[in-house]
Protein backbone atom coordinates (compact mmCIF):
# COMPACT_ATOMS: atom_id res chain seq x y z
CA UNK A 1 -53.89 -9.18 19.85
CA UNK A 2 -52.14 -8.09 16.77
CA UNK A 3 -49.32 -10.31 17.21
CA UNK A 4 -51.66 -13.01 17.79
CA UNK A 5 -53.16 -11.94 14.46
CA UNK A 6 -49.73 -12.54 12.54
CA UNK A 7 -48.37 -9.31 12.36
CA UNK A 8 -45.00 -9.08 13.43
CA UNK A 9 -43.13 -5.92 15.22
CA UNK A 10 -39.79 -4.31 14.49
CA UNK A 11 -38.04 -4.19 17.24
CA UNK A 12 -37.19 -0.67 18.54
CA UNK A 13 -37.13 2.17 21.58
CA UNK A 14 -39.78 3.08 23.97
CA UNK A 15 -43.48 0.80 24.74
CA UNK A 16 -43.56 -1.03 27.89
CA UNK A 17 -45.71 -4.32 29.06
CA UNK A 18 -48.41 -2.13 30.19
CA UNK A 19 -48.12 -0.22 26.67
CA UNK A 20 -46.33 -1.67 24.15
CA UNK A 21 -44.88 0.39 21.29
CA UNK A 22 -46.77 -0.04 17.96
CA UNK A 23 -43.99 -0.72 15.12
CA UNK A 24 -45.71 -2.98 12.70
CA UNK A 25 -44.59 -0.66 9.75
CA UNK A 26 -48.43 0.12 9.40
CA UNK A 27 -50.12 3.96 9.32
CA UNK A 28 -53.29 2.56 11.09
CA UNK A 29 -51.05 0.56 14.18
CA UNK A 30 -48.33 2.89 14.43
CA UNK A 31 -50.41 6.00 15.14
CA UNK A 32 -52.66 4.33 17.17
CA UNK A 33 -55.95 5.24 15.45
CA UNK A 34 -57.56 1.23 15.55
CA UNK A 35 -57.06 1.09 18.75
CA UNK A 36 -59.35 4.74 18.98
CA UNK A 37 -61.55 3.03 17.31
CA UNK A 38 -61.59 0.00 18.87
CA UNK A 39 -61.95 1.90 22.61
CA UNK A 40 -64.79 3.66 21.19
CA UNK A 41 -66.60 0.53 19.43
CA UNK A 42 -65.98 -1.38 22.80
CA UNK A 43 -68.52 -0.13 24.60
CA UNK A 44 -71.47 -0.60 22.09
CA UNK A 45 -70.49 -4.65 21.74
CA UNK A 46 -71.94 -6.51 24.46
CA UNK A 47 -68.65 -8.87 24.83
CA UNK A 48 -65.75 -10.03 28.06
CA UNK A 49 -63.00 -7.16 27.69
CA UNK A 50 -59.63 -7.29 29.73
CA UNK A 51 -58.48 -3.75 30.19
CA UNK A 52 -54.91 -4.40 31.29
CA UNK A 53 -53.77 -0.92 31.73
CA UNK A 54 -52.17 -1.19 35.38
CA UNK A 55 -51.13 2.70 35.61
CA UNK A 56 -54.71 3.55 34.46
CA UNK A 57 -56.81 1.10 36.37
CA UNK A 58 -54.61 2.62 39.68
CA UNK A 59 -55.58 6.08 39.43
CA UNK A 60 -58.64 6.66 40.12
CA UNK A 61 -59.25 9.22 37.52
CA UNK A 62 -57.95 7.23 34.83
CA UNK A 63 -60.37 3.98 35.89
CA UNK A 64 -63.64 6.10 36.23
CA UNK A 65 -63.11 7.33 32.49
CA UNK A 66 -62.53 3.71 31.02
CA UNK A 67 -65.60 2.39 33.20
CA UNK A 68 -67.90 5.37 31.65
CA UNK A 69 -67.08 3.32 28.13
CA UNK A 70 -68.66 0.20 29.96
CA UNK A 71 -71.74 1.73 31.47
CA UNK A 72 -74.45 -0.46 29.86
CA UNK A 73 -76.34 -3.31 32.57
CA UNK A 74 -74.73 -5.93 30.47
CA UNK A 75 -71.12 -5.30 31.38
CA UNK A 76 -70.41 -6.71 34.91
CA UNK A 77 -67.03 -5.03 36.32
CA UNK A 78 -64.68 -6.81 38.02
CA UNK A 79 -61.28 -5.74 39.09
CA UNK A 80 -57.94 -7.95 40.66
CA UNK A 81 -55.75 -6.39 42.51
CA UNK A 82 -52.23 -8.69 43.25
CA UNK A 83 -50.65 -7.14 46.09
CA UNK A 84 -47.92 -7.99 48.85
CA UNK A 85 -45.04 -10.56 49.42
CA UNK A 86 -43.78 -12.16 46.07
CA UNK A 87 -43.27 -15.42 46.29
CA UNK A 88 -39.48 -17.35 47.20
CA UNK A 89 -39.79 -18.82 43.61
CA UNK A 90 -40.74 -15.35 41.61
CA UNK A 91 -37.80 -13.69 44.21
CA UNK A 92 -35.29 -16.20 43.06
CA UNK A 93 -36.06 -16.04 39.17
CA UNK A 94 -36.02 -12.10 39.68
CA UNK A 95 -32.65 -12.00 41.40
CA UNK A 96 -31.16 -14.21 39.22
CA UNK A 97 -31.79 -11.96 36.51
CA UNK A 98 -30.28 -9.11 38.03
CA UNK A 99 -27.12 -11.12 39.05
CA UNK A 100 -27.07 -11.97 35.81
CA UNK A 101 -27.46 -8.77 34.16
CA UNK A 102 -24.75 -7.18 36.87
CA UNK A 103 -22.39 -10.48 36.06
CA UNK A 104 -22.85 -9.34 32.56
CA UNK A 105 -22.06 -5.59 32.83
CA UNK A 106 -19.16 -6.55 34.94
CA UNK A 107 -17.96 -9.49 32.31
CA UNK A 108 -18.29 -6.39 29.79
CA UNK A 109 -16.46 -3.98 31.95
CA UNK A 110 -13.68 -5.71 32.79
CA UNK A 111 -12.97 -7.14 29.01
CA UNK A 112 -13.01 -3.42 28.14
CA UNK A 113 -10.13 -3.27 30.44
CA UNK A 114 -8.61 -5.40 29.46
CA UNK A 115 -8.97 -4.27 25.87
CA UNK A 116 -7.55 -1.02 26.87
CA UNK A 117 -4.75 -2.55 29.13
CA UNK A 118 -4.09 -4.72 25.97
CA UNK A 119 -4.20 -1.59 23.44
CA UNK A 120 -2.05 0.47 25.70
CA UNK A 121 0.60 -2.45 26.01
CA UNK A 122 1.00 -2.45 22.39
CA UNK A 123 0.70 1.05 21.89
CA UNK A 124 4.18 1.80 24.07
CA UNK A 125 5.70 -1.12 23.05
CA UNK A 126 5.45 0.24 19.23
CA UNK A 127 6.16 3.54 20.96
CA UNK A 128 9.43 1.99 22.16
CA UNK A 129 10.18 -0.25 19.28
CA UNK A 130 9.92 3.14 17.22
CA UNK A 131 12.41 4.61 19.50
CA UNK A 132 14.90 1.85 19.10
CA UNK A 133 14.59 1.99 15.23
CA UNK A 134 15.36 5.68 15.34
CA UNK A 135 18.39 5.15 18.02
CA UNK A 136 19.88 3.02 15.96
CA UNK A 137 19.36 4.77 12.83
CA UNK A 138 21.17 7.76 14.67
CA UNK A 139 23.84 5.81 15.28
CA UNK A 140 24.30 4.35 12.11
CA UNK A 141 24.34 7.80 10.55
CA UNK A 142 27.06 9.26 13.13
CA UNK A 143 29.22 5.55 12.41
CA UNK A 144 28.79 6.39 8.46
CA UNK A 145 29.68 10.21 9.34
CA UNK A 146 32.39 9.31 11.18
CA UNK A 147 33.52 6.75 8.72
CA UNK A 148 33.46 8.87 6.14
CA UNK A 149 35.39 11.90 7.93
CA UNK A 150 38.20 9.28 8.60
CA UNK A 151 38.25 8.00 5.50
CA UNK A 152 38.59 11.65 4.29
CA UNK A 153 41.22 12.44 6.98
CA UNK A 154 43.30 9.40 5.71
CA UNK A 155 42.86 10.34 2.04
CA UNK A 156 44.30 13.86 3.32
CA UNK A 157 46.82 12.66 5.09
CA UNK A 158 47.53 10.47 2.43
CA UNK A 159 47.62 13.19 -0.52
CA UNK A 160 49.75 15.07 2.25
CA UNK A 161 52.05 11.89 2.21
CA UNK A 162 52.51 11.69 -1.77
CA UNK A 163 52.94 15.01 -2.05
CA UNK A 164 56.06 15.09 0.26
CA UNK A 165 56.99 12.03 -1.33
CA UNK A 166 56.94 13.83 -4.50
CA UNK A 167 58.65 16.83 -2.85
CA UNK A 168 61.41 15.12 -1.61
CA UNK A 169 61.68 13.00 -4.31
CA UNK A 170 62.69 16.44 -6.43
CA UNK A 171 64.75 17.65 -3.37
CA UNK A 172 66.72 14.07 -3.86
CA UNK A 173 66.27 14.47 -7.98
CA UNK A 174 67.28 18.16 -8.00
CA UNK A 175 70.08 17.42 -5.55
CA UNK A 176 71.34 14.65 -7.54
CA UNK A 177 71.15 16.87 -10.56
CA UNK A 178 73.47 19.05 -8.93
CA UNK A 179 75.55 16.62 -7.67
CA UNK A 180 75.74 15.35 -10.70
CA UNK A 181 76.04 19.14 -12.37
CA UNK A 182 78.83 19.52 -9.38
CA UNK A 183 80.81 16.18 -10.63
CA UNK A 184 80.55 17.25 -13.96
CA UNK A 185 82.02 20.42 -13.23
CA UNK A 186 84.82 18.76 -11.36
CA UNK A 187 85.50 16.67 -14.49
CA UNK A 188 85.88 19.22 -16.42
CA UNK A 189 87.72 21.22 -14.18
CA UNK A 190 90.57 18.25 -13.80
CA UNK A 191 90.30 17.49 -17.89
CA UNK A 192 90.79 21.08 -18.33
CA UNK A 193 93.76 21.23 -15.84
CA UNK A 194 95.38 18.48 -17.24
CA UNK A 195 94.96 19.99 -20.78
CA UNK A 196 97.05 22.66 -19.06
């Protein structure tokens, strides 16, 4: 009646069809006290009430207290009671609601696996393009070490080679020197002697 009245729910937990969850963002609804008053004020009115409560108008408890609000004569009380086989059309719009609800779930389920699959594809193939990178980084750095200890092995060997150049090249000056020194000598020996 209230939405018939232009109020308008928020949608949110709990309620069912046989009762509904008050969320019309008003004190009075939301806590239920109108509709305390309205139960209480029912019973005085002389007017046709539906009391659609299934759970309450099944137990027999709960049906003999809402009847004591509609004692007067000029209530008549009448009560339907739908039982047995549902019919082929109700079964068929029922279980095509579940088989779509399960088709849904399973539409859900298996994109999450596939989600996953898809997260853990990428995940090891970054995994392994990160191992790659850092392979060939290692290698790089043992090429550039090794580079680098050859290059310093051939500027040792050669600094070994110029200074053995150098040495022998003052063996070779020193012994021309004294070759030289020595043929000097020998002049001077033979001008001497043939001074004599």
């Amino acid at each position: 009646w209230a939405a018939s009245s232009g109020m308008f729910a928020s949608k949110g937990w709990g309620g069912s069809n046989d009762k509904p969850a008050f969320n019309y963002g008003m004190p009075g609804m939301d806590d239920n006290s109108i509709r305390r008053i309205i139960n209480s004020v029912a019973g005085l009115m002389p007017r046709n009430y539906v009391v659609m409560e299934v759970r309450q108008n099944l137990c027999e408890a709960d049906r003999r207290e809402i009847l004591k609000r509609f004692s007067a004569p000029c209530f008549k009380k009448v009560a339907h009671v739908v039982m047995g086989e549902p019919t082929a059309d109700y079964k068929k719009v029922q279980h095509e609601k579940i088989l779509k609800e399960k088709q849904a779930k399973s539409d859900a389920a298996w994109r999450a696996a596939k989600a996953e699959k898809r997260r853990k594809k990428e995940t090891e193939k970054k995994a392994k393009q990160f191992l790659e990178l850092r392979k060939k980084m290692e290698e790089e750095k043992q090429k550039k070490a090794e580079e680098a200890k050859k290059k310093a092995e051939e500027a040792a060997a050669k600094k070994a080679a110029e200074a053995e150049k150098k040495k022998a090249e003052a063996e070779k000056k020193k012994d021309g020197e004294d070759k030289k020194e020595g043929e000097e000598k020998k002049e001077q020996e033979k001008k001497e002697g043939e001074e004599k």
